[in-house]
N, C-alpha and C. Protein backbone atom coordinates (compact mmCIF):
# COMPACT_ATOMS: atom_id res chain seq x y z
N UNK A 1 3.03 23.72 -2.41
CA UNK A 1 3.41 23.20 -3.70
C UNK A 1 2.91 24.17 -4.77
N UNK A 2 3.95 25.10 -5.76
CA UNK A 2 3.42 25.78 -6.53
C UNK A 2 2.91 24.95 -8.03
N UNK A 3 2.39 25.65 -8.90
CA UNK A 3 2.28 24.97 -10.30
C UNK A 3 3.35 24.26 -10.79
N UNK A 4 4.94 24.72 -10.84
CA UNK A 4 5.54 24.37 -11.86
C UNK A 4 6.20 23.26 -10.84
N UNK A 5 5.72 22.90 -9.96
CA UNK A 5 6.44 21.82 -8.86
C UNK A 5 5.92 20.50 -9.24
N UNK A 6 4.71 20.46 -10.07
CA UNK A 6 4.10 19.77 -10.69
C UNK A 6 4.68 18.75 -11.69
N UNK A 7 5.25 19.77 -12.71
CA UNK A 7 6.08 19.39 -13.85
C UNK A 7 7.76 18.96 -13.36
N UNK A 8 8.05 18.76 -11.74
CA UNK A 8 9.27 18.34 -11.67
C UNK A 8 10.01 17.07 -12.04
N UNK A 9 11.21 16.87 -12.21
CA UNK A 9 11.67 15.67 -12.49
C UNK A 9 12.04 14.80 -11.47
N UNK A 10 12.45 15.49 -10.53
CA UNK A 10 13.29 14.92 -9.45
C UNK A 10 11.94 15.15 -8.20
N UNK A 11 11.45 13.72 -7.85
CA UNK A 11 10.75 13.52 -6.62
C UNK A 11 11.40 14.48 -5.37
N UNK A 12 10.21 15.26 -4.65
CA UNK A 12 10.78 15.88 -3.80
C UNK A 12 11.02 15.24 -2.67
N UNK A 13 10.96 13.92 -2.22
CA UNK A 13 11.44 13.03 -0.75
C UNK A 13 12.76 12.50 -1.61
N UNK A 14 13.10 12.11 -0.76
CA UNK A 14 14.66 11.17 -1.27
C UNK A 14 13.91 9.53 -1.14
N UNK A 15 13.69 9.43 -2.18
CA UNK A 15 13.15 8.05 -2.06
C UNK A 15 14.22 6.97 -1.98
N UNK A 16 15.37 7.01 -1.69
CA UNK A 16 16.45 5.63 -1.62
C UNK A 16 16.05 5.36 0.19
N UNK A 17 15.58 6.32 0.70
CA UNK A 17 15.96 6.56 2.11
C UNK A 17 14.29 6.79 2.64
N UNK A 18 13.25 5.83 2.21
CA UNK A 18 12.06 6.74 3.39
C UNK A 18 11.73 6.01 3.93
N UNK A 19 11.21 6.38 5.04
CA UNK A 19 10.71 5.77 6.33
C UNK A 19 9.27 6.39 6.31
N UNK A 20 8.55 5.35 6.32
CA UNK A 20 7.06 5.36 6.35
C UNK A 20 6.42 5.45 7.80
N UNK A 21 5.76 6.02 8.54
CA UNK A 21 4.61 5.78 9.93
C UNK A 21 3.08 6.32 9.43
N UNK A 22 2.68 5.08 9.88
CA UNK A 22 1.22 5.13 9.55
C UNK A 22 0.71 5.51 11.20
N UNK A 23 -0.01 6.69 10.75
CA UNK A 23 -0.67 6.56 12.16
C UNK A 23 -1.72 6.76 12.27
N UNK A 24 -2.71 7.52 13.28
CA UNK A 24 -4.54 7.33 13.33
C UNK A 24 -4.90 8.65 12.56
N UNK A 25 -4.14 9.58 12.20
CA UNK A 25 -5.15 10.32 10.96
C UNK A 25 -3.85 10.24 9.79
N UNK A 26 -2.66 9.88 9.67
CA UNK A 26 -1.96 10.61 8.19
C UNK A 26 -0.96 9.04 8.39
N UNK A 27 -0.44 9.36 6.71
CA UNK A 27 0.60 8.31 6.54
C UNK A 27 1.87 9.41 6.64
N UNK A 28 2.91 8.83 7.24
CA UNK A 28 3.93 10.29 7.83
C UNK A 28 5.07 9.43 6.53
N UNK A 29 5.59 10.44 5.54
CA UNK A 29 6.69 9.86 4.91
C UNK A 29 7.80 10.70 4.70
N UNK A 30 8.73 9.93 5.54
CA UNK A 30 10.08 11.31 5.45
C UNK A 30 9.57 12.72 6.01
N UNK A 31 8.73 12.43 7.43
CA UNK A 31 8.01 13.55 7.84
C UNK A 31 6.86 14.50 7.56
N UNK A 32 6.91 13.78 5.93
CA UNK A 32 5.22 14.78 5.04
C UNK A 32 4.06 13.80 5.51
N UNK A 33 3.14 14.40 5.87
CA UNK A 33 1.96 14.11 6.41
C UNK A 33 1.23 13.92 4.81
N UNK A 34 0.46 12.56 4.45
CA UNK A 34 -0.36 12.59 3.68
C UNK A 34 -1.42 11.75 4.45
N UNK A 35 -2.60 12.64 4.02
CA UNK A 35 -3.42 11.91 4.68
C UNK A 35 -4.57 11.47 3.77
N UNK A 36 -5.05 10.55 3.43
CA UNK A 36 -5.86 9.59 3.00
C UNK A 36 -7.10 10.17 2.76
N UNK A 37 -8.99 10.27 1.75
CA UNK A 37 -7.94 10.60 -0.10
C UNK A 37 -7.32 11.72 -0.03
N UNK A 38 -6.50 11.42 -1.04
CA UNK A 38 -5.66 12.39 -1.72
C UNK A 38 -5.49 12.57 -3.02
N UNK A 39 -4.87 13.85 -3.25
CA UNK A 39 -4.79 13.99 -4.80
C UNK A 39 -3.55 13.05 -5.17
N UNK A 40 -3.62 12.49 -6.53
CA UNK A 40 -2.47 11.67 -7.10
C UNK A 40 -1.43 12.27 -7.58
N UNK A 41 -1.61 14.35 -7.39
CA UNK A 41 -0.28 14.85 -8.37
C UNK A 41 0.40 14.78 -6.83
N UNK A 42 -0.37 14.98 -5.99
CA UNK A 42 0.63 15.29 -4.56
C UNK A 42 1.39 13.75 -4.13
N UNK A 43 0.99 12.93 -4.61
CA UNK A 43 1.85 11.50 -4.45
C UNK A 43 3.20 11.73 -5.56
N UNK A 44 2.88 12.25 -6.58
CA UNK A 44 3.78 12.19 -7.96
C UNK A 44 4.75 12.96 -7.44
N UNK A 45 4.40 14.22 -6.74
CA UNK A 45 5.38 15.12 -6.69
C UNK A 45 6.34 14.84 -5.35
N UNK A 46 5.74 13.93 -4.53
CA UNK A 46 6.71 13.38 -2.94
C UNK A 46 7.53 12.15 -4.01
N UNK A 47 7.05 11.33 -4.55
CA UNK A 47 7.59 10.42 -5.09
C UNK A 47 8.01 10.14 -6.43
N UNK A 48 7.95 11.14 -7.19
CA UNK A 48 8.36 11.49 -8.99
C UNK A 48 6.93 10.73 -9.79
N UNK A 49 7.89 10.51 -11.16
CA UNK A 49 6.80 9.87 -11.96
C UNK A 49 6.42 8.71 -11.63
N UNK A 50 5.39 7.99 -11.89
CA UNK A 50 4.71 7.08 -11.40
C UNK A 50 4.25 6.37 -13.00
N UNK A 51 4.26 4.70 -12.90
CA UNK A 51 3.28 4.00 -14.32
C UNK A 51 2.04 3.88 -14.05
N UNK A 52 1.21 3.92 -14.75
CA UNK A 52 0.28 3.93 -14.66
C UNK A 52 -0.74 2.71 -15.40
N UNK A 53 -1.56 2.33 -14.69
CA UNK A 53 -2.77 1.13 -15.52
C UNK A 53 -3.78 1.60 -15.60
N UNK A 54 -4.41 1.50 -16.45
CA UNK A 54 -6.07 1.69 -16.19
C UNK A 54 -6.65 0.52 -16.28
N UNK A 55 -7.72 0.43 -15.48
CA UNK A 55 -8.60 -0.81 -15.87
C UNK A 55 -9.70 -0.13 -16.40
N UNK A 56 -10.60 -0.87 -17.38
CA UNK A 56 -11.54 -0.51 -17.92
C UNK A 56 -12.96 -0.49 -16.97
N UNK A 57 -13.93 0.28 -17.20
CA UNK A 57 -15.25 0.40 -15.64
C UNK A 57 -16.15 -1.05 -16.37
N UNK A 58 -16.25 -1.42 -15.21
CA UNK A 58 -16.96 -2.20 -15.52
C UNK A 58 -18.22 -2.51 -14.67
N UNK A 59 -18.07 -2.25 -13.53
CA UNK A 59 -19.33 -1.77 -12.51
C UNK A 59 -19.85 -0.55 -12.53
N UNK A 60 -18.88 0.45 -12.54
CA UNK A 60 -19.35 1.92 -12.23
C UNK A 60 -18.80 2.59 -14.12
N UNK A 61 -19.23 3.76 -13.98
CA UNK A 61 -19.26 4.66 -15.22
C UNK A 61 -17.88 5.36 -15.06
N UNK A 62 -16.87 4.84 -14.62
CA UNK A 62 -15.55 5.30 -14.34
C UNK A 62 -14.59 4.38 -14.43
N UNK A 63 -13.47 4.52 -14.96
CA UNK A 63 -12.36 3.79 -15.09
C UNK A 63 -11.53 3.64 -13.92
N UNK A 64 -10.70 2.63 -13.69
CA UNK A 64 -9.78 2.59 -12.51
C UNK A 64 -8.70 2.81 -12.88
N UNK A 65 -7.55 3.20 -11.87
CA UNK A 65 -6.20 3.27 -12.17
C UNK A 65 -5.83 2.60 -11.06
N UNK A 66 -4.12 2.33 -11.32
CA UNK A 66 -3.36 1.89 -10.27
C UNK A 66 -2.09 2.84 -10.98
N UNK A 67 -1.47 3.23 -9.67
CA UNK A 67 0.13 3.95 -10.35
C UNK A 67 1.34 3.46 -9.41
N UNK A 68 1.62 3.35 -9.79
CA UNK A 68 3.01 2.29 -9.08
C UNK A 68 4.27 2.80 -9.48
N UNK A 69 5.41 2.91 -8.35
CA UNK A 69 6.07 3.71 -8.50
C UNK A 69 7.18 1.98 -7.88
N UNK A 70 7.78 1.60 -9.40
CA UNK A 70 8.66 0.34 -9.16
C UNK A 70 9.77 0.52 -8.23
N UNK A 71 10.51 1.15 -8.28
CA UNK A 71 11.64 1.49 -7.85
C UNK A 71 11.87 1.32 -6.37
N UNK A 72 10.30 1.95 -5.89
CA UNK A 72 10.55 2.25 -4.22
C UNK A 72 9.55 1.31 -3.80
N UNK A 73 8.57 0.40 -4.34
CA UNK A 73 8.05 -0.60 -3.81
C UNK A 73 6.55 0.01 -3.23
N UNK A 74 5.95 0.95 -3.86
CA UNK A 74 4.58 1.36 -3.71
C UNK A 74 4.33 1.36 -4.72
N UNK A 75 2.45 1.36 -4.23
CA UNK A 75 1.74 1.57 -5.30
C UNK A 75 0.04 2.00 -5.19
N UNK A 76 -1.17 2.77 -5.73
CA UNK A 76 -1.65 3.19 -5.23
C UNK A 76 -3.22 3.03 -6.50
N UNK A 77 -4.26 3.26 -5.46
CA UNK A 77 -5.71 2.59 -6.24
C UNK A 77 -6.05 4.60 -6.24
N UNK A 78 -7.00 4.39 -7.54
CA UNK A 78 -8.22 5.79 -8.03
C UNK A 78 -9.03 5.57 -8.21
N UNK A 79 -10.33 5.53 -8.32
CA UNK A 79 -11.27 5.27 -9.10
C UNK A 79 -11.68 6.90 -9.84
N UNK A 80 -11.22 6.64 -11.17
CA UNK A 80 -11.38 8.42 -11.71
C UNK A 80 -10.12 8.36 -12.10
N UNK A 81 -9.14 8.35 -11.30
CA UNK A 81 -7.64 8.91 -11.95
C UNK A 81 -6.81 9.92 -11.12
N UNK A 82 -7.90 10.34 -10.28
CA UNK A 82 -7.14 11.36 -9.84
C UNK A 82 -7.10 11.36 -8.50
N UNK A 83 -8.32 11.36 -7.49
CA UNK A 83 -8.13 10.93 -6.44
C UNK A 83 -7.90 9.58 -5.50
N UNK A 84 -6.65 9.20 -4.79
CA UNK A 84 -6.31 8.20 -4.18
C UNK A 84 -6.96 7.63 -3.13
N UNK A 85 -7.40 6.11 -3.31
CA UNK A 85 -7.83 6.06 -2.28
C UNK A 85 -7.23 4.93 -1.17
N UNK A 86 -6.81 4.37 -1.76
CA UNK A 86 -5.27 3.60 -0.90
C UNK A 86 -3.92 3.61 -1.20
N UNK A 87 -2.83 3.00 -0.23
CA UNK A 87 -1.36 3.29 -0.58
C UNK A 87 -1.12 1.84 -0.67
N UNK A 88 -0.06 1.31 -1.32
CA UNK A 88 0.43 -0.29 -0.47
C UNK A 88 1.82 -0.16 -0.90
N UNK A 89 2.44 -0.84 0.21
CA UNK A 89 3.97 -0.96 0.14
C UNK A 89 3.94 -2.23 -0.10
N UNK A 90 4.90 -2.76 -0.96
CA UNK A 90 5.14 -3.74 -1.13
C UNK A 90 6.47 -4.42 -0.39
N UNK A 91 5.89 -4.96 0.09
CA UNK A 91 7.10 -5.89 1.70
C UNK A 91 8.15 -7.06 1.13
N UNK A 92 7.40 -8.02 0.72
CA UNK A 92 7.89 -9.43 0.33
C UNK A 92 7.10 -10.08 -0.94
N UNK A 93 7.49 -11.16 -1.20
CA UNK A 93 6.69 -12.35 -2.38
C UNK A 93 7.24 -11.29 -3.66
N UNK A 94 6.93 -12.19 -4.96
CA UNK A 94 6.78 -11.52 -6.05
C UNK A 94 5.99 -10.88 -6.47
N UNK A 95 5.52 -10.14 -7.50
CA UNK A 95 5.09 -9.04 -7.86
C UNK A 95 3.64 -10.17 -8.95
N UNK A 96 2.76 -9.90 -8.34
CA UNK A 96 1.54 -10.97 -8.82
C UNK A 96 0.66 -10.12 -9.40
N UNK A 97 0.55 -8.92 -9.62
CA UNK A 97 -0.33 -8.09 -10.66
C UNK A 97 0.05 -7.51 -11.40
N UNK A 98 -0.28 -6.85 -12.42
CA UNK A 98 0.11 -5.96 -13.46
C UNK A 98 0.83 -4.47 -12.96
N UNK A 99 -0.01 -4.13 -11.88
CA UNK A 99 0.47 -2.87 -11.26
C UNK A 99 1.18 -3.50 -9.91
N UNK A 100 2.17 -4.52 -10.08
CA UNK A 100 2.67 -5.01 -7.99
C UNK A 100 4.03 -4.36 -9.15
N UNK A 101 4.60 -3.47 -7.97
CA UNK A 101 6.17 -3.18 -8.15
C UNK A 101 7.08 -4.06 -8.58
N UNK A 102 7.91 -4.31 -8.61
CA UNK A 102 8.77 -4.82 -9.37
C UNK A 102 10.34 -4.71 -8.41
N UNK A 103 10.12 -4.27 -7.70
CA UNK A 103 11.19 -3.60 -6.47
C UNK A 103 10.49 -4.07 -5.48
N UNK A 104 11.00 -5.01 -3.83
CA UNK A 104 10.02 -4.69 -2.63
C UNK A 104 10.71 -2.96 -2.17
N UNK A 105 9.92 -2.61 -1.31
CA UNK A 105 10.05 -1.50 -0.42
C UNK A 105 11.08 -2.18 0.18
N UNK A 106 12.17 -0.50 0.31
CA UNK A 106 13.54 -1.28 1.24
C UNK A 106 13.70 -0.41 1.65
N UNK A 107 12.81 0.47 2.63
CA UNK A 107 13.19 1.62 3.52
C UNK A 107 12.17 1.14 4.83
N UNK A 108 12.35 1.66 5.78
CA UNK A 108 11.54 1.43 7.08
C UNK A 108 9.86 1.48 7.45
N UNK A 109 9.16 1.02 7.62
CA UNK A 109 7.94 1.21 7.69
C UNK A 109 7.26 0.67 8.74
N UNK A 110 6.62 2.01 9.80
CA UNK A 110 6.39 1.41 11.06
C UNK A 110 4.71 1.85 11.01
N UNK A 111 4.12 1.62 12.48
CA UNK A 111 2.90 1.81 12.79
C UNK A 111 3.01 2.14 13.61
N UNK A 112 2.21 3.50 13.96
CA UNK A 112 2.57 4.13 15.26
C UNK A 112 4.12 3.87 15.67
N UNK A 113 4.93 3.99 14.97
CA UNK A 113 6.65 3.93 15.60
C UNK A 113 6.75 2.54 15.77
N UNK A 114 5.72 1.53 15.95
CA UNK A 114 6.22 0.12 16.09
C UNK A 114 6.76 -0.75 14.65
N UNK A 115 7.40 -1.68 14.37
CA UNK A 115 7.88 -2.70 13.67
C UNK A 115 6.39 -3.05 12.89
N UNK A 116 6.32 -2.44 11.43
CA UNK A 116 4.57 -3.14 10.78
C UNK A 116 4.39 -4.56 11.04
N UNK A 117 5.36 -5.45 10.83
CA UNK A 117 5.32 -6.65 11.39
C UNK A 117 4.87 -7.37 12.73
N UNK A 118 5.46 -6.48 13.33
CA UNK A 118 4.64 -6.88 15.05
C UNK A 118 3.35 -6.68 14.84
N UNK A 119 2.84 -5.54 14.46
CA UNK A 119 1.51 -5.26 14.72
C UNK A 119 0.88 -5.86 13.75
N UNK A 120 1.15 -6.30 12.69
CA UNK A 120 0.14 -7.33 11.72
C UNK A 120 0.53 -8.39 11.86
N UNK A 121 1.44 -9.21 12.72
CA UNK A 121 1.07 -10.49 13.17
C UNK A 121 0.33 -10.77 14.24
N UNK A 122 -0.24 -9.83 14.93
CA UNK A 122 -1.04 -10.08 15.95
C UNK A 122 -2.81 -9.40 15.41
N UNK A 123 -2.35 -8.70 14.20
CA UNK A 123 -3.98 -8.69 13.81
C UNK A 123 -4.84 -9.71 13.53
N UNK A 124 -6.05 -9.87 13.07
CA UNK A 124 -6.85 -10.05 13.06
C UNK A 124 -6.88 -10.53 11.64
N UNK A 125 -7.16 -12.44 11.67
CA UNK A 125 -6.86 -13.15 10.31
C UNK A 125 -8.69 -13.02 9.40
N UNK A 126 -8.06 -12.76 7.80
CA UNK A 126 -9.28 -13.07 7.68
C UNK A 126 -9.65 -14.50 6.76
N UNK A 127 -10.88 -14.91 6.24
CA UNK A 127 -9.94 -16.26 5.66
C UNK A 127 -11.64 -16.49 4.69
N UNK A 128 -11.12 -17.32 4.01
CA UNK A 128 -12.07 -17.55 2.51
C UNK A 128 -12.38 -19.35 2.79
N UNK A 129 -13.59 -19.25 2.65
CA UNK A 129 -14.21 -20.31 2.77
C UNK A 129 -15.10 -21.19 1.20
N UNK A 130 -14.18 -22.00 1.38
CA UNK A 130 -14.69 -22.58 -0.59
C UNK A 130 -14.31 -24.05 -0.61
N UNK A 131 -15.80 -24.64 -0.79
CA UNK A 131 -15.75 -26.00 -1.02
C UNK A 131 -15.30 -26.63 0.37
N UNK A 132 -15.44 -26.53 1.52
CA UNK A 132 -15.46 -27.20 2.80
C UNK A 132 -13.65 -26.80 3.09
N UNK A 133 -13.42 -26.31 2.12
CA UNK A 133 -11.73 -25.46 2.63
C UNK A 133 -11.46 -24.04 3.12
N UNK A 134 -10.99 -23.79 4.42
CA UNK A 134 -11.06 -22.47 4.77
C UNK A 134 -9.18 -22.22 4.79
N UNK A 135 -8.86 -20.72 4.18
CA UNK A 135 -7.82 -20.37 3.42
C UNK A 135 -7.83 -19.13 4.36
N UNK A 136 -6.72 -18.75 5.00
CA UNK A 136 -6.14 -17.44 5.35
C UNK A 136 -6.01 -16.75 4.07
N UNK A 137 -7.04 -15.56 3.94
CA UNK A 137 -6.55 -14.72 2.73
C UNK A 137 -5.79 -13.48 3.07
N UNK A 138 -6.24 -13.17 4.60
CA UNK A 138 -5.07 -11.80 4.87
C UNK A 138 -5.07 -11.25 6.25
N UNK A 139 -4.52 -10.40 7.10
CA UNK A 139 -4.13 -9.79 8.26
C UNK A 139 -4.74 -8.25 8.20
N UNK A 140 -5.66 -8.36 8.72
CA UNK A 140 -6.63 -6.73 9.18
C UNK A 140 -6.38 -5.84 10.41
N UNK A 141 -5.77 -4.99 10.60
CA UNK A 141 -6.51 -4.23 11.96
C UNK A 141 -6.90 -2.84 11.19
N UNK A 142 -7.09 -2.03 12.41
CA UNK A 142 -7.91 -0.48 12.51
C UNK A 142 -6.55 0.33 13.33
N UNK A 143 -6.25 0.91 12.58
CA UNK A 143 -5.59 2.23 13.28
C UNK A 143 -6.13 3.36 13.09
N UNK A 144 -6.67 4.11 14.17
CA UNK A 144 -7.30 5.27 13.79
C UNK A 144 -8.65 5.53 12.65
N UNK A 145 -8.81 6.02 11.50
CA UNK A 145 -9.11 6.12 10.15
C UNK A 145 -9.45 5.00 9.38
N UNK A 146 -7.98 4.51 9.81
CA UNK A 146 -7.20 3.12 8.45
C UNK A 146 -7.65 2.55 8.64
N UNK A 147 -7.68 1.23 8.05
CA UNK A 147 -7.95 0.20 7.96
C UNK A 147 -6.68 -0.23 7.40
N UNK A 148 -5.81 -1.18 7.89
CA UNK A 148 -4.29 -1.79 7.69
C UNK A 148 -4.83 -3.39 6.93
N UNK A 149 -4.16 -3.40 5.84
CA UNK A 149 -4.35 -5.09 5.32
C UNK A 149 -2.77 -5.29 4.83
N UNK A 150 -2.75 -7.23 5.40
CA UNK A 150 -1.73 -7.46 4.77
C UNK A 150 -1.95 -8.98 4.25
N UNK A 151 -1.91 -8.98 3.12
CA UNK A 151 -2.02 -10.23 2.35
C UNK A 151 -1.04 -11.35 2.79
N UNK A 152 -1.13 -12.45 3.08
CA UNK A 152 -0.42 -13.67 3.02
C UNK A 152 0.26 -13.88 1.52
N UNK A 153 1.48 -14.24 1.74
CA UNK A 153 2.14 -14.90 0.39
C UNK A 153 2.22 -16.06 0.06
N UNK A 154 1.59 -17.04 1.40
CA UNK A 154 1.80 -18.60 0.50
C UNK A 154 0.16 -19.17 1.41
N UNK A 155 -0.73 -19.28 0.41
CA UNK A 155 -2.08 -20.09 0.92
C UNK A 155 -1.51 -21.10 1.88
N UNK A 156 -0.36 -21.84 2.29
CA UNK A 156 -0.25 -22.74 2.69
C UNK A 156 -0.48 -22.74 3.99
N UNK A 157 -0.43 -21.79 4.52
CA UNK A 157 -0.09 -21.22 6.02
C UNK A 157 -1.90 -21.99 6.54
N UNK A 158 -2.40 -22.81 6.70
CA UNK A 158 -3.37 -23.02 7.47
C UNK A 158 -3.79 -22.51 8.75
N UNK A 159 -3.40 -22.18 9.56
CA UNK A 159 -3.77 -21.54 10.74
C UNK A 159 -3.91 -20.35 11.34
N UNK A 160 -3.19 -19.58 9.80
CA UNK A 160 -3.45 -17.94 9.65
C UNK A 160 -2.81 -17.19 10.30
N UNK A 161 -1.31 -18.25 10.91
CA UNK A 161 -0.66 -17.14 11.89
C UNK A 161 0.40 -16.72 10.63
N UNK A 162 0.76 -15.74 10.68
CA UNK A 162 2.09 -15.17 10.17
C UNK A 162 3.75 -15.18 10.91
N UNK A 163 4.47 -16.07 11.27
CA UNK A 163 5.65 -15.73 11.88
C UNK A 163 6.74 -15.39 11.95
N UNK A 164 6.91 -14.67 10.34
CA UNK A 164 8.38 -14.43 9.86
C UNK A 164 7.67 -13.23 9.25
N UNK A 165 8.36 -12.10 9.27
CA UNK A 165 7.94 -11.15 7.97
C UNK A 165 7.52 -11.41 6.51
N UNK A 166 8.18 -12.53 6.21
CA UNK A 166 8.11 -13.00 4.49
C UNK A 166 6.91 -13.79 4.26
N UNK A 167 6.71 -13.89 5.55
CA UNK A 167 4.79 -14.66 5.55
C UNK A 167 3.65 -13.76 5.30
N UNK A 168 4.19 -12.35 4.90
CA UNK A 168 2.95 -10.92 4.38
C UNK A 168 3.76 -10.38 3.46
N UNK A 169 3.01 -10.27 2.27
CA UNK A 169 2.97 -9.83 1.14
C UNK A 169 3.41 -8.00 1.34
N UNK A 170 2.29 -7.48 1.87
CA UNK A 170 2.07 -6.34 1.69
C UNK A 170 1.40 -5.28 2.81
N UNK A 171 1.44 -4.43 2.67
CA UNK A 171 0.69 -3.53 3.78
C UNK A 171 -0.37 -2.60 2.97
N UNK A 172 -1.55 -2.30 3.14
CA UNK A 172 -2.65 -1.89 2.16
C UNK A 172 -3.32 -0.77 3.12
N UNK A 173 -2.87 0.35 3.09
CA UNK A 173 -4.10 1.40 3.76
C UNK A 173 -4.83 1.84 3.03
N UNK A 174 -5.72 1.96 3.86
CA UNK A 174 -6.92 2.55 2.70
C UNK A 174 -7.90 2.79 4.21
N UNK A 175 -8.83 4.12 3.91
CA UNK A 175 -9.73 4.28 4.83
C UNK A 175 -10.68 3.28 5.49
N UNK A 176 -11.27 3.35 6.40
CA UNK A 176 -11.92 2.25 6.49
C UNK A 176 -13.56 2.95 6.64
């Protein structure tokens, strides 16, 4: 990637068309290997311009960002601004944060070549315990590096299984 590849307009993947594989060291997109942190111009420049949030620091002496790229249904955490330290595709449910896309992801997204769905309905539930009520809050495994999360979209689900795709929100890598 030279300097002025930087300042491009036109995302260099074809984003109408990508197919995501997460695997045990890189996220493979449309065949580019990114691998987890990363710089945020090298996300900008696979995927164009990106919006951006900041949150204000409020624990640490650094501001947060999120940059979310609506269109194609990702979106991605910094602490600083510049280096990334998770991806999330957005799968299903509505868009419940300031930085959730506005678009779901509507291109392919596997794990190790499998269906993300197969393999995060058989992960590993985790669940929130408040006031003698225990709540499925989300779907964990370990691939490699990663650490894979996928949020539930309706608290209702008591038993923490997921059985339809539209029963996970999202897919969240981030190192583990």
């Amino acid at each position: 990637m030279g300097f002025f590849d930087l300042f491009r307009k036109k995302p260099a993947l074809d984003t109408d068309r990508l197919v995501i594989n997460i695997t045990e060291n890189s996220v493979d997109v449309n065949g580019t290997h990114i691998a987890l942190p990363c710089n945020i111009d090298s996300l900008k420049y696979l995927f164009g311009h990106a919006r951006q949030t900041v949150h204000p620091a409020r624990f640490t002496p650094e501001k947060n960002y999120n940059y979310t790229w609506d269109k194609i249904g990702l979106y991605c955490y910094s602490k600083g601004g510049s280096i990334v330290h998770n991806i999330s595709v957005r799968m299903n449910g509505e868009p419940d944060l300031s930085y959730s896309p506005s678009s779901l992801f509507s291109g392919l997204c596997t794990i190790n070549g499998e269906n993300w769905f197969d393999v995060m309905k058989t992960a590993e539930t985790e669940w929130l315990e408040d006031e003698g009520f225990r709540v499925p809050v989300f779907k964990r495994t370990t691939i490699g590096k990663y650490s894979l999360i996928s949020e539930f979209t309706n608290e209702d689900i008591s038993d923490g299984t997921a059985g339809i795709p539209e029963d996970l929100k999202n897919i969240e890598i981030e190192i583990h």
